[in-house]
PDB file of N, CA and C in Angstrom:
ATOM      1  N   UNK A   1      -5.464  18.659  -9.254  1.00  0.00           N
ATOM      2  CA  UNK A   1      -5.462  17.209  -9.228  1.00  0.00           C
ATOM      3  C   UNK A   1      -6.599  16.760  -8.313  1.00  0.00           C
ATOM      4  N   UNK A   2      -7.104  16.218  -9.220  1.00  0.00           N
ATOM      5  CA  UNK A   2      -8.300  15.120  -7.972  1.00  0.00           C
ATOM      6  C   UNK A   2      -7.895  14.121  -7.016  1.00  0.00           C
ATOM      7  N   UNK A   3      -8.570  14.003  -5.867  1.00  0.00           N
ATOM      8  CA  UNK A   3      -8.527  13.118  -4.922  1.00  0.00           C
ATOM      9  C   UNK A   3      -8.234  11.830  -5.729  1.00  0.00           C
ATOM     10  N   UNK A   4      -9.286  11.159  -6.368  1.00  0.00           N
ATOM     11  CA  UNK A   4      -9.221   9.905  -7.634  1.00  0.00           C
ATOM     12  C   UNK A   4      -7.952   9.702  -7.770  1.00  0.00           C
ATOM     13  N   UNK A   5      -7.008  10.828  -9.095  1.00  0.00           N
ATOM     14  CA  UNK A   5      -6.063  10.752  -9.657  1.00  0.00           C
ATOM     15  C   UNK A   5      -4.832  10.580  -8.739  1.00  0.00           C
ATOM     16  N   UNK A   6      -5.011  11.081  -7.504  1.00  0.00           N
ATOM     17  CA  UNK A   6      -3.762  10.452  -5.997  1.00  0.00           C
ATOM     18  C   UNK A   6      -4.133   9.475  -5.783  1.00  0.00           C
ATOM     19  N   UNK A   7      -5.334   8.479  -5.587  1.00  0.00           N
ATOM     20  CA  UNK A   7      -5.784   7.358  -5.254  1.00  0.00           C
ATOM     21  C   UNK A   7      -5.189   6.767  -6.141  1.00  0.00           C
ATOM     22  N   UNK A   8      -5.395   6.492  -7.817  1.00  0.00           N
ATOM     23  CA  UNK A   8      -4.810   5.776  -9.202  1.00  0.00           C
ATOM     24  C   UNK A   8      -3.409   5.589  -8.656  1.00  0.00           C
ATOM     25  N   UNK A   9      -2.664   6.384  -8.360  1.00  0.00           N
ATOM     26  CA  UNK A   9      -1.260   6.968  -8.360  1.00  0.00           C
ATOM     27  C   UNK A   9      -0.901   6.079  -7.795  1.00  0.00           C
ATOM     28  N   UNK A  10      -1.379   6.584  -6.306  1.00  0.00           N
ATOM     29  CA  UNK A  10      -0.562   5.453  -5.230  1.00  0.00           C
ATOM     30  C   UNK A  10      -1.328   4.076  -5.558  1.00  0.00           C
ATOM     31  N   UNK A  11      -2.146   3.842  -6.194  1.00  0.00           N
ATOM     32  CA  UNK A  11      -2.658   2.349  -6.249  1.00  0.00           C
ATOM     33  C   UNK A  11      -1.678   1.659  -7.216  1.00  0.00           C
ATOM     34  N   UNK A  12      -1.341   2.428  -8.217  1.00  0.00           N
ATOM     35  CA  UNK A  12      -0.621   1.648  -8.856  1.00  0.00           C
ATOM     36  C   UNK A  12       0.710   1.141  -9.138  1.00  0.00           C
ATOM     37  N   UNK A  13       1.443   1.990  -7.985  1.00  0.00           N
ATOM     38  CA  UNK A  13       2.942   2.095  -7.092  1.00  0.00           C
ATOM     39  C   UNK A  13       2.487   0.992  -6.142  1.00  0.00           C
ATOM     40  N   UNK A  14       1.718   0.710  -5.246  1.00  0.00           N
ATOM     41  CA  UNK A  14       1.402  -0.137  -4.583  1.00  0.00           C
ATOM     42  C   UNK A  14       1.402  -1.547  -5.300  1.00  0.00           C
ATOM     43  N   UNK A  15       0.602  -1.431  -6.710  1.00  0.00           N
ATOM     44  CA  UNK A  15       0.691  -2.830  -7.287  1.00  0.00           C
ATOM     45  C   UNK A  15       2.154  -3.172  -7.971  1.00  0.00           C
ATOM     46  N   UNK A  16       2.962  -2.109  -8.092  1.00  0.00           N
ATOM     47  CA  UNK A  16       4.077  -2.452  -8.981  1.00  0.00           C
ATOM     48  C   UNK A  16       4.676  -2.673  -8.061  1.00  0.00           C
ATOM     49  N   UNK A  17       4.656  -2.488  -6.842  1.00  0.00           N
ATOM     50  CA  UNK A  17       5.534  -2.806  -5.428  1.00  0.00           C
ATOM     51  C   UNK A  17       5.036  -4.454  -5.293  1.00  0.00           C
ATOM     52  N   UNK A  18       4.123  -4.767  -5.305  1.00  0.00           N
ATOM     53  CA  UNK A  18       3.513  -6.251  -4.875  1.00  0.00           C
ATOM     54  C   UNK A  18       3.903  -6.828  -5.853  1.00  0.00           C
ATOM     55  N   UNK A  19       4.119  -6.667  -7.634  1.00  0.00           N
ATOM     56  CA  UNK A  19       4.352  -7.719  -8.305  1.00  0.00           C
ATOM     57  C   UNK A  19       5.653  -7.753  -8.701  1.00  0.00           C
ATOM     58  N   UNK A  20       6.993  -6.443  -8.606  1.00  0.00           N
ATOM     59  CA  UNK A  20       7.656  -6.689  -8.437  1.00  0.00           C
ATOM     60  C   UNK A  20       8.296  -5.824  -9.386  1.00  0.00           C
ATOM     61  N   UNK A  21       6.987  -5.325 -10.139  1.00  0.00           N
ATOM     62  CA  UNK A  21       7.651  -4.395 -11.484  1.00  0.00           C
ATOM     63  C   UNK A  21       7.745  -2.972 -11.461  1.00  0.00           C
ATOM     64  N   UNK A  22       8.928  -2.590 -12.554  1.00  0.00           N
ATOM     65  CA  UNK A  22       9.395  -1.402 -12.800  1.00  0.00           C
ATOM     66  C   UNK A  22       8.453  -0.887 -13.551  1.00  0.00           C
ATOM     67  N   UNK A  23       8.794   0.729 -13.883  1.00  0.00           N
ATOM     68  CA  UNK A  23       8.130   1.330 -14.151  1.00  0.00           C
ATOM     69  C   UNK A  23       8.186   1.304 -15.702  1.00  0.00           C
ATOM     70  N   UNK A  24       9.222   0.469 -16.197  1.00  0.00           N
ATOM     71  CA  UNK A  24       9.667   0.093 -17.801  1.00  0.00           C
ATOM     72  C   UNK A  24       8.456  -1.208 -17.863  1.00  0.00           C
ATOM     73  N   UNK A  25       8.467  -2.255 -17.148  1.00  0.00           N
ATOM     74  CA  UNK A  25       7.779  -3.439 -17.176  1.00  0.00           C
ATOM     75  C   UNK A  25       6.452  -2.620 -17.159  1.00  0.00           C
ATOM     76  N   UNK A  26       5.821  -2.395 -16.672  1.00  0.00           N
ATOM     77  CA  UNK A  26       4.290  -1.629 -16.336  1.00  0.00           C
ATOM     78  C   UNK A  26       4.048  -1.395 -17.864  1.00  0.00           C
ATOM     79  N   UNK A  27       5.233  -0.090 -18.085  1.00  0.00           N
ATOM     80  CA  UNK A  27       5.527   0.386 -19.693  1.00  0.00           C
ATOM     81  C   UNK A  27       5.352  -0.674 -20.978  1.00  0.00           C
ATOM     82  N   UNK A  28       6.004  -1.771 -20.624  1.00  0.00           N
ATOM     83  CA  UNK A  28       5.911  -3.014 -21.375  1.00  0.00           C
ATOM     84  C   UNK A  28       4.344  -3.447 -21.507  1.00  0.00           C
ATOM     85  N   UNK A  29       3.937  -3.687 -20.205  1.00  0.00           N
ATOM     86  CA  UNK A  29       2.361  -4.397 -20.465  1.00  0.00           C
ATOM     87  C   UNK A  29       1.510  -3.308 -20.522  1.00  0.00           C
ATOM     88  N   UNK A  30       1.120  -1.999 -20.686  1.00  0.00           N
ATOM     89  CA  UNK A  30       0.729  -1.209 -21.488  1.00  0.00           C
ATOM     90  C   UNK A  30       0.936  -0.828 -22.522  1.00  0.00           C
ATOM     91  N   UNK A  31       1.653  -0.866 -23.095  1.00  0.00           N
ATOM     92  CA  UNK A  31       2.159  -0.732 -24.195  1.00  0.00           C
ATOM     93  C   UNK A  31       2.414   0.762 -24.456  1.00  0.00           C
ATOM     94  N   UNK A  32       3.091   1.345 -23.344  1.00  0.00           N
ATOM     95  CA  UNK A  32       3.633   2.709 -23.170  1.00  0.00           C
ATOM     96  C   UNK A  32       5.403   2.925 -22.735  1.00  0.00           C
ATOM     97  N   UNK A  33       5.815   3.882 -22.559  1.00  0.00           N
ATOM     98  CA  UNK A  33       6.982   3.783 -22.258  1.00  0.00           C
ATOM     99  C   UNK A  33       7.315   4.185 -21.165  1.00  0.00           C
ATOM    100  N   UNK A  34       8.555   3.713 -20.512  1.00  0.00           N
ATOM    101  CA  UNK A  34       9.127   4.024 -19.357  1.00  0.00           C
ATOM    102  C   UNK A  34       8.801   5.526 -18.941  1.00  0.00           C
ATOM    103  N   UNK A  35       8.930   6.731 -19.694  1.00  0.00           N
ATOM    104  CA  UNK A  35       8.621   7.997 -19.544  1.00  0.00           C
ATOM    105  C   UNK A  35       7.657   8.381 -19.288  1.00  0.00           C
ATOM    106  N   UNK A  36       6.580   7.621 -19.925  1.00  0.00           N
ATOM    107  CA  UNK A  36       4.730   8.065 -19.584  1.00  0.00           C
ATOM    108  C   UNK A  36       4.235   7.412 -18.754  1.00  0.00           C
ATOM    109  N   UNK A  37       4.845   5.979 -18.251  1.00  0.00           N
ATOM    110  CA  UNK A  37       4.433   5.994 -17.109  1.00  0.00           C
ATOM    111  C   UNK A  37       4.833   6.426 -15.933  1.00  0.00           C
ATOM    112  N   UNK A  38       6.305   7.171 -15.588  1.00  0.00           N
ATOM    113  CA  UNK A  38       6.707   8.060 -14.977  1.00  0.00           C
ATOM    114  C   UNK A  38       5.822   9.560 -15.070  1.00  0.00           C
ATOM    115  N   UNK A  39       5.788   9.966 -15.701  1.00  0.00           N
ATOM    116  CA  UNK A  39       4.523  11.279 -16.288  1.00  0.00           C
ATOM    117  C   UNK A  39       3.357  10.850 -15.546  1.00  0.00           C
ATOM    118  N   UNK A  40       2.651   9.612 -16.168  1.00  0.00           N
ATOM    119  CA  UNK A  40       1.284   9.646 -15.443  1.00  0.00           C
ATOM    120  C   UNK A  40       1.394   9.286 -13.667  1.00  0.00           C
ATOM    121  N   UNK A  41       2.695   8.855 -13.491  1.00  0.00           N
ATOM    122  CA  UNK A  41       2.629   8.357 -11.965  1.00  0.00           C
ATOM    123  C   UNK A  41       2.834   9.944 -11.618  1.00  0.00           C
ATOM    124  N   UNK A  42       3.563  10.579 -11.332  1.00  0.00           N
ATOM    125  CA  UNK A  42       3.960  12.170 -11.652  1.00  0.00           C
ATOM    126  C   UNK A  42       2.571  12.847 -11.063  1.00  0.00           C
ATOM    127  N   UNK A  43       2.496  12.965 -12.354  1.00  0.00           N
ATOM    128  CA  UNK A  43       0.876  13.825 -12.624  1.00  0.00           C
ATOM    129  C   UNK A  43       1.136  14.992 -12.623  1.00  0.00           C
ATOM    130  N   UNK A  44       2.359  15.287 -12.980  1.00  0.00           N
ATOM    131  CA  UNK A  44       2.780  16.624 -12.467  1.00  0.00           C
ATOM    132  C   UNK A  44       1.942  17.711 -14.155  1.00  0.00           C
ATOM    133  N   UNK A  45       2.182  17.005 -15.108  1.00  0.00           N
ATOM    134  CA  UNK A  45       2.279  17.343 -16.540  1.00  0.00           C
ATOM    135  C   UNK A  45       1.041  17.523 -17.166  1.00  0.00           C
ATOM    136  N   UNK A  46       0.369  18.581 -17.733  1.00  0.00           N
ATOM    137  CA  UNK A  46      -0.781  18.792 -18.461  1.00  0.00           C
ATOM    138  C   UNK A  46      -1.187  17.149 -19.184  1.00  0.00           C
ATOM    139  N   UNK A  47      -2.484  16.751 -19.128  1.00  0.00           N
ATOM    140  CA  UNK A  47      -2.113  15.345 -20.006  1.00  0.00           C
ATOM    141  C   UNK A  47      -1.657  14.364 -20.088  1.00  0.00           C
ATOM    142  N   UNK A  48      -0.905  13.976 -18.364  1.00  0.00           N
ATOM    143  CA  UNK A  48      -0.284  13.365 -18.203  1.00  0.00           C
ATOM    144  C   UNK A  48      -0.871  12.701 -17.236  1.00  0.00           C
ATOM    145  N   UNK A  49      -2.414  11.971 -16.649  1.00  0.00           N
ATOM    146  CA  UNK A  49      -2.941  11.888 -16.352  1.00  0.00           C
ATOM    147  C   UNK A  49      -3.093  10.583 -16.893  1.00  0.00           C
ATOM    148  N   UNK A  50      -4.055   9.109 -15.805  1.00  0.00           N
ATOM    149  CA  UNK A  50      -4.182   8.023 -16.412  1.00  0.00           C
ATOM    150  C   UNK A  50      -5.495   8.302 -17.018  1.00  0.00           C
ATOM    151  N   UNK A  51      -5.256   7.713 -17.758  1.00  0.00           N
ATOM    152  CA  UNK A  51      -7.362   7.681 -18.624  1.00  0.00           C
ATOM    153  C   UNK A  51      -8.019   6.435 -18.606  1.00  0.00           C
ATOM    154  N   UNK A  52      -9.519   7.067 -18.747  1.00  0.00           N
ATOM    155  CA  UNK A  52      -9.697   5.334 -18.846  1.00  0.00           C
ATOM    156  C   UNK A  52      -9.404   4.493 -19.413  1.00  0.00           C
ATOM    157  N   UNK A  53      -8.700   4.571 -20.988  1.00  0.00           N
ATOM    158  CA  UNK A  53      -8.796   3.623 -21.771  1.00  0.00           C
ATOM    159  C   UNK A  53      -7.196   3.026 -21.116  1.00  0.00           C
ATOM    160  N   UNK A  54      -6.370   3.586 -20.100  1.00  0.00           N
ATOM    161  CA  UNK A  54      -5.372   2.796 -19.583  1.00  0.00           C
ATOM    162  C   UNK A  54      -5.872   2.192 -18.180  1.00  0.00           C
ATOM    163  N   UNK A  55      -7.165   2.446 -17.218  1.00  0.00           N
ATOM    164  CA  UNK A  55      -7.193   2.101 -16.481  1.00  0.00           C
ATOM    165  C   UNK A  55      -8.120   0.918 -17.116  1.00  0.00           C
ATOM    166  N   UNK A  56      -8.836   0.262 -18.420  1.00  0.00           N
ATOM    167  CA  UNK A  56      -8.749  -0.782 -18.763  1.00  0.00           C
ATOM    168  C   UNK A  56      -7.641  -1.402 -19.123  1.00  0.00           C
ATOM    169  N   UNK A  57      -6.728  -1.005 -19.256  1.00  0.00           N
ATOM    170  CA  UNK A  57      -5.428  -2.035 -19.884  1.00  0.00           C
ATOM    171  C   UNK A  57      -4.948  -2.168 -18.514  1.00  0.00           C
ATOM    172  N   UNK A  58      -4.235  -1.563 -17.622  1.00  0.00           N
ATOM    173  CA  UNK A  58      -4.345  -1.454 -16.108  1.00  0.00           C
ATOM    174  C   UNK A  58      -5.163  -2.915 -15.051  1.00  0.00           C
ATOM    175  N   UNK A  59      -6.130  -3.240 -15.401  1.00  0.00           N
ATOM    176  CA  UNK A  59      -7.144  -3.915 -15.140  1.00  0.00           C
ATOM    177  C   UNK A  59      -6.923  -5.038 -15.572  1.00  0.00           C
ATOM    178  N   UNK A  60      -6.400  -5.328 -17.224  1.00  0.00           N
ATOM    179  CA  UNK A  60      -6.264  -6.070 -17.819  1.00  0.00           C
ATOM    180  C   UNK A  60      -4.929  -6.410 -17.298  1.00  0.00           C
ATOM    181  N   UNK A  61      -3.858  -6.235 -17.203  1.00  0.00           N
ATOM    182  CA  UNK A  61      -2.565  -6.443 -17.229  1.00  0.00           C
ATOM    183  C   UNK A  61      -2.158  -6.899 -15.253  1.00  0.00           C
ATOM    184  N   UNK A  62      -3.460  -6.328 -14.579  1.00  0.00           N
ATOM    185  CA  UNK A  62      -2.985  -7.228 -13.099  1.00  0.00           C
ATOM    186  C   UNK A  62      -4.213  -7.922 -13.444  1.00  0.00           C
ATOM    187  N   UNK A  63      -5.017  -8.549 -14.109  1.00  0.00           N
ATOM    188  CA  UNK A  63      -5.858  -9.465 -13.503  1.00  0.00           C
ATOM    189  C   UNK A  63      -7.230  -8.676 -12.358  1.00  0.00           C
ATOM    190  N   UNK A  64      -7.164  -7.424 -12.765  1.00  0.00           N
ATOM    191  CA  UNK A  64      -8.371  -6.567 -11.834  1.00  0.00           C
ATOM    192  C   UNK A  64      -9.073  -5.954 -12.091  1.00  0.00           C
ATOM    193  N   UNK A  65     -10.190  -6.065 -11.639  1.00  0.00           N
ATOM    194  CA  UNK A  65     -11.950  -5.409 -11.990  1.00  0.00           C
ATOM    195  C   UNK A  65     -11.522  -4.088 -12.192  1.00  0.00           C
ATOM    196  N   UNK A  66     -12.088  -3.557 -12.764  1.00  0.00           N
ATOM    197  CA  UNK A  66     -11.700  -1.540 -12.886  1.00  0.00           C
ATOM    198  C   UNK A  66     -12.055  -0.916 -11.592  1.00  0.00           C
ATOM    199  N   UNK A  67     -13.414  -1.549 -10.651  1.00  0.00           N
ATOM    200  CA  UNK A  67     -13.848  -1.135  -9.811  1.00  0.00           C
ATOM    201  C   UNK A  67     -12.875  -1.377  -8.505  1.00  0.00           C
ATOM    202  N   UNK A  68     -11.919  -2.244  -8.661  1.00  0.00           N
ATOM    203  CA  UNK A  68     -11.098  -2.713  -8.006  1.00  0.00           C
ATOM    204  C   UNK A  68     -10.397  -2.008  -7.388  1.00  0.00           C
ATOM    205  N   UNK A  69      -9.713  -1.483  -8.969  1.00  0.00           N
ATOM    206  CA  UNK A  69      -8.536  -0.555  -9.085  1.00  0.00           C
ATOM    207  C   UNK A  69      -8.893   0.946  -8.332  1.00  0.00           C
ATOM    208  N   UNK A  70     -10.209   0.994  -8.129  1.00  0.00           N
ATOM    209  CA  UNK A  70     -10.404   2.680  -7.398  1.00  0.00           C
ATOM    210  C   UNK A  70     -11.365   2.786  -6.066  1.00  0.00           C
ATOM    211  N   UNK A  71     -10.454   1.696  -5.475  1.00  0.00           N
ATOM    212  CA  UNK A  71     -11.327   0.902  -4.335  1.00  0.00           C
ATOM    213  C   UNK A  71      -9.818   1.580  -3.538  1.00  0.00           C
ATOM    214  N   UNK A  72      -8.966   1.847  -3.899  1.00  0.00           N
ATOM    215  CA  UNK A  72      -7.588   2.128  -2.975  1.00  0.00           C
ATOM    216  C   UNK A  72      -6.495   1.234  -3.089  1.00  0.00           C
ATOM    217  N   UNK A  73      -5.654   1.162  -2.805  1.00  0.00           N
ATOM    218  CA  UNK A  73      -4.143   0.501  -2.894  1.00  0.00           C
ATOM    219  C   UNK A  73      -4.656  -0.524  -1.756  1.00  0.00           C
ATOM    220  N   UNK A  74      -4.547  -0.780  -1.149  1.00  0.00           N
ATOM    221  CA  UNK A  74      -4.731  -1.971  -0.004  1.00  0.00           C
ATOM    222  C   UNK A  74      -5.775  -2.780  -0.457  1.00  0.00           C
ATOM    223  N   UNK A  75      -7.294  -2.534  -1.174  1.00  0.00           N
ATOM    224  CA  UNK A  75      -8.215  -3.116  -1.556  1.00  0.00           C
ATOM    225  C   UNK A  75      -7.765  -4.461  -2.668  1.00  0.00           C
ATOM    226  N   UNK A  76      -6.823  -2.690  -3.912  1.00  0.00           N
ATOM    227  CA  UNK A  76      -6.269  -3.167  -5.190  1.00  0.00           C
ATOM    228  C   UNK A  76      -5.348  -4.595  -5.003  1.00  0.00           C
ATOM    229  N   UNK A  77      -4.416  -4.571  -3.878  1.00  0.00           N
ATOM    230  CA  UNK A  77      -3.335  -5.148  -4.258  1.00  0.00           C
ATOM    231  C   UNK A  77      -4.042  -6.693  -3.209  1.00  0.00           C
ATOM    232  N   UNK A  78      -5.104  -6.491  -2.700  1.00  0.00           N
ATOM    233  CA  UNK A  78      -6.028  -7.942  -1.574  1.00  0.00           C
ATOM    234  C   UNK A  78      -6.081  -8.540  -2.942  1.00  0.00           C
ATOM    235  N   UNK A  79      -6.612  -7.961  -4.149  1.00  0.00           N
ATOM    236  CA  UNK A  79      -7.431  -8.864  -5.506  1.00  0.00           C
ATOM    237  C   UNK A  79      -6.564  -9.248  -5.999  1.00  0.00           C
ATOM    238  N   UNK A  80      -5.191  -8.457  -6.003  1.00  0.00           N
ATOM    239  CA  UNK A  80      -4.515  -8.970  -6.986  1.00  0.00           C
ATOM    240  C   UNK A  80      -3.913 -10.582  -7.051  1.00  0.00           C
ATOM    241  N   UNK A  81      -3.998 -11.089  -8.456  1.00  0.00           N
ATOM    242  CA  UNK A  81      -3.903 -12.526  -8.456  1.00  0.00           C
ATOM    243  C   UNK A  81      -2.816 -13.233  -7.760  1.00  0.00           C
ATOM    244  N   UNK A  82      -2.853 -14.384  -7.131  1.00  0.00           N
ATOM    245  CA  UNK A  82      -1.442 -14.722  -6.369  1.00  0.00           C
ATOM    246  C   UNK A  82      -0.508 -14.930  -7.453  1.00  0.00           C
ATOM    247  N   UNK A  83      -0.514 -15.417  -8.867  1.00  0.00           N
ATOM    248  CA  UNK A  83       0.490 -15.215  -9.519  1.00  0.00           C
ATOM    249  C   UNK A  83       1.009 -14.535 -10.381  1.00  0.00           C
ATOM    250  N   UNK A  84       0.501 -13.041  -9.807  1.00  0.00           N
ATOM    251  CA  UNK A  84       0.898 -12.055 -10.107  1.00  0.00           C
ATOM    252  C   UNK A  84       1.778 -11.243  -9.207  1.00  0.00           C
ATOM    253  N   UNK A  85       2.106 -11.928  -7.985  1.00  0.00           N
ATOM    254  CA  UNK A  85       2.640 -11.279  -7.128  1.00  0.00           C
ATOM    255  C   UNK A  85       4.055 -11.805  -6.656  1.00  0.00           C
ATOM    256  N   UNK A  86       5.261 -11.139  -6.505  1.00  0.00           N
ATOM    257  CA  UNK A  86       6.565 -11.322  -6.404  1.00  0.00           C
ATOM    258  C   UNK A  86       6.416 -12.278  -5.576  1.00  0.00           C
ATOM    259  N   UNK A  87       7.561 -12.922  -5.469  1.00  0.00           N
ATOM    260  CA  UNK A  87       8.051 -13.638  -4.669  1.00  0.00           C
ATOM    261  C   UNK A  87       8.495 -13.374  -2.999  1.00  0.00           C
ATOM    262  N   UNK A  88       8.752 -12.253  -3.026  1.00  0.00           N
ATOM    263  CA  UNK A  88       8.965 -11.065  -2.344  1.00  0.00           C
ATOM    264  C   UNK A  88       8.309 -10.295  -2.064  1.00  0.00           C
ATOM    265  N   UNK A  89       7.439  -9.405  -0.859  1.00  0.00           N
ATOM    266  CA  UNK A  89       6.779  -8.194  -1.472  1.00  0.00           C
ATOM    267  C   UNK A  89       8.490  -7.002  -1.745  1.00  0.00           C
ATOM    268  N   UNK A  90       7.957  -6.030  -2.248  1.00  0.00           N
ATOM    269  CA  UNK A  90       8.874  -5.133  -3.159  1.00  0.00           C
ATOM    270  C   UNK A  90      10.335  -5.568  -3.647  1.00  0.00           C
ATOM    271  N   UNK A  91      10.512  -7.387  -3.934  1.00  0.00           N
ATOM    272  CA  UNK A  91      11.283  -7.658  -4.789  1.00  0.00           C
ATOM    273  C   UNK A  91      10.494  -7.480  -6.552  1.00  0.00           C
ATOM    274  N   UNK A  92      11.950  -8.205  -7.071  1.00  0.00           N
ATOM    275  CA  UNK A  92      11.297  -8.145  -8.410  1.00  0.00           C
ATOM    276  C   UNK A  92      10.782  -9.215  -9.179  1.00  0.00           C
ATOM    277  N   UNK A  93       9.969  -9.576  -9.994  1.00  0.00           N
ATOM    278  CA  UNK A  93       9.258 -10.339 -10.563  1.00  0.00           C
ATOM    279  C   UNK A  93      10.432 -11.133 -11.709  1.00  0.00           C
ATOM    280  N   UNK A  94      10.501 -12.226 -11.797  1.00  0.00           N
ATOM    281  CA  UNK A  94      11.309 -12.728 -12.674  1.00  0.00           C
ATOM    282  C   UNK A  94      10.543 -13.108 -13.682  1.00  0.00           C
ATOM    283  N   UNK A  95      10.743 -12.752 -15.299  1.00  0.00           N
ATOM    284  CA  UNK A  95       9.929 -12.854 -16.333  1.00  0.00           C
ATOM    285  C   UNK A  95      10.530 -13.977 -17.391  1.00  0.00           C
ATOM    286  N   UNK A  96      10.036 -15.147 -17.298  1.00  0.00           N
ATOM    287  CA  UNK A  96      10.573 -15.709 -18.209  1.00  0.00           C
ATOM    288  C   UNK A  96      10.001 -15.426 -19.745  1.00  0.00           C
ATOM    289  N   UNK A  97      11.118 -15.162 -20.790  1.00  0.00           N
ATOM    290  CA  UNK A  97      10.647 -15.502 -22.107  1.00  0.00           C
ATOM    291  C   UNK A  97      10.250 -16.650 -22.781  1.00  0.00           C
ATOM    292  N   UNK A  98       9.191 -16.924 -23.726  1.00  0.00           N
ATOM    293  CA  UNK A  98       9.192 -18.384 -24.456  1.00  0.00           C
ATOM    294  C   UNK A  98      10.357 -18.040 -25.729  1.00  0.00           C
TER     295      UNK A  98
END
């Protein structure tokens, strides 16, 4: 495992801590499932690794530059948008449906 791929990791536990979301919600706005993003947080698993084409959706889904995102968890979660961020830090995000 690369240095990088622990940086991704904890950056993006850090942002799901600030906006409030689970690891199903994350799953939701990637359009992956609760399991793979457990796997890629992990990293334990051949392949189970984030890629780029999720650290653009990643990017896309908090509102953050890609360069952002591998700037570190403390950098990541300064950018992240204020209304993207709980109400709470490590409460949960309330999602309304239309």
């Amino acid at each position: 495992m690369s240095s990088s791929e622990a940086l991704l990791r904890l950056t993006v536990a850090a942002l799901m801590y600030a906006t409030g979301e689970t690891q199903a919600d994350l799953g939701r706005g990637l359009r992956l499932t609760q399991g793979q993003v457990s796997r890629k947080q992990a990293g334990s698993e051949k392949g189970s690794s984030w890629t780029l084409a999720d650290l653009d959706r990643l990017s896309a889904h908090y509102g953050i530059p890609v360069p952002d995102l591998l700037c570190g968890a403390d950098h990541a979660v300064s950018r992240l948008p204020m209304r993207r961020r709980a109400a709470t830090v490590g409460g949960l995000q309330t999602t309304i449906a239309p």
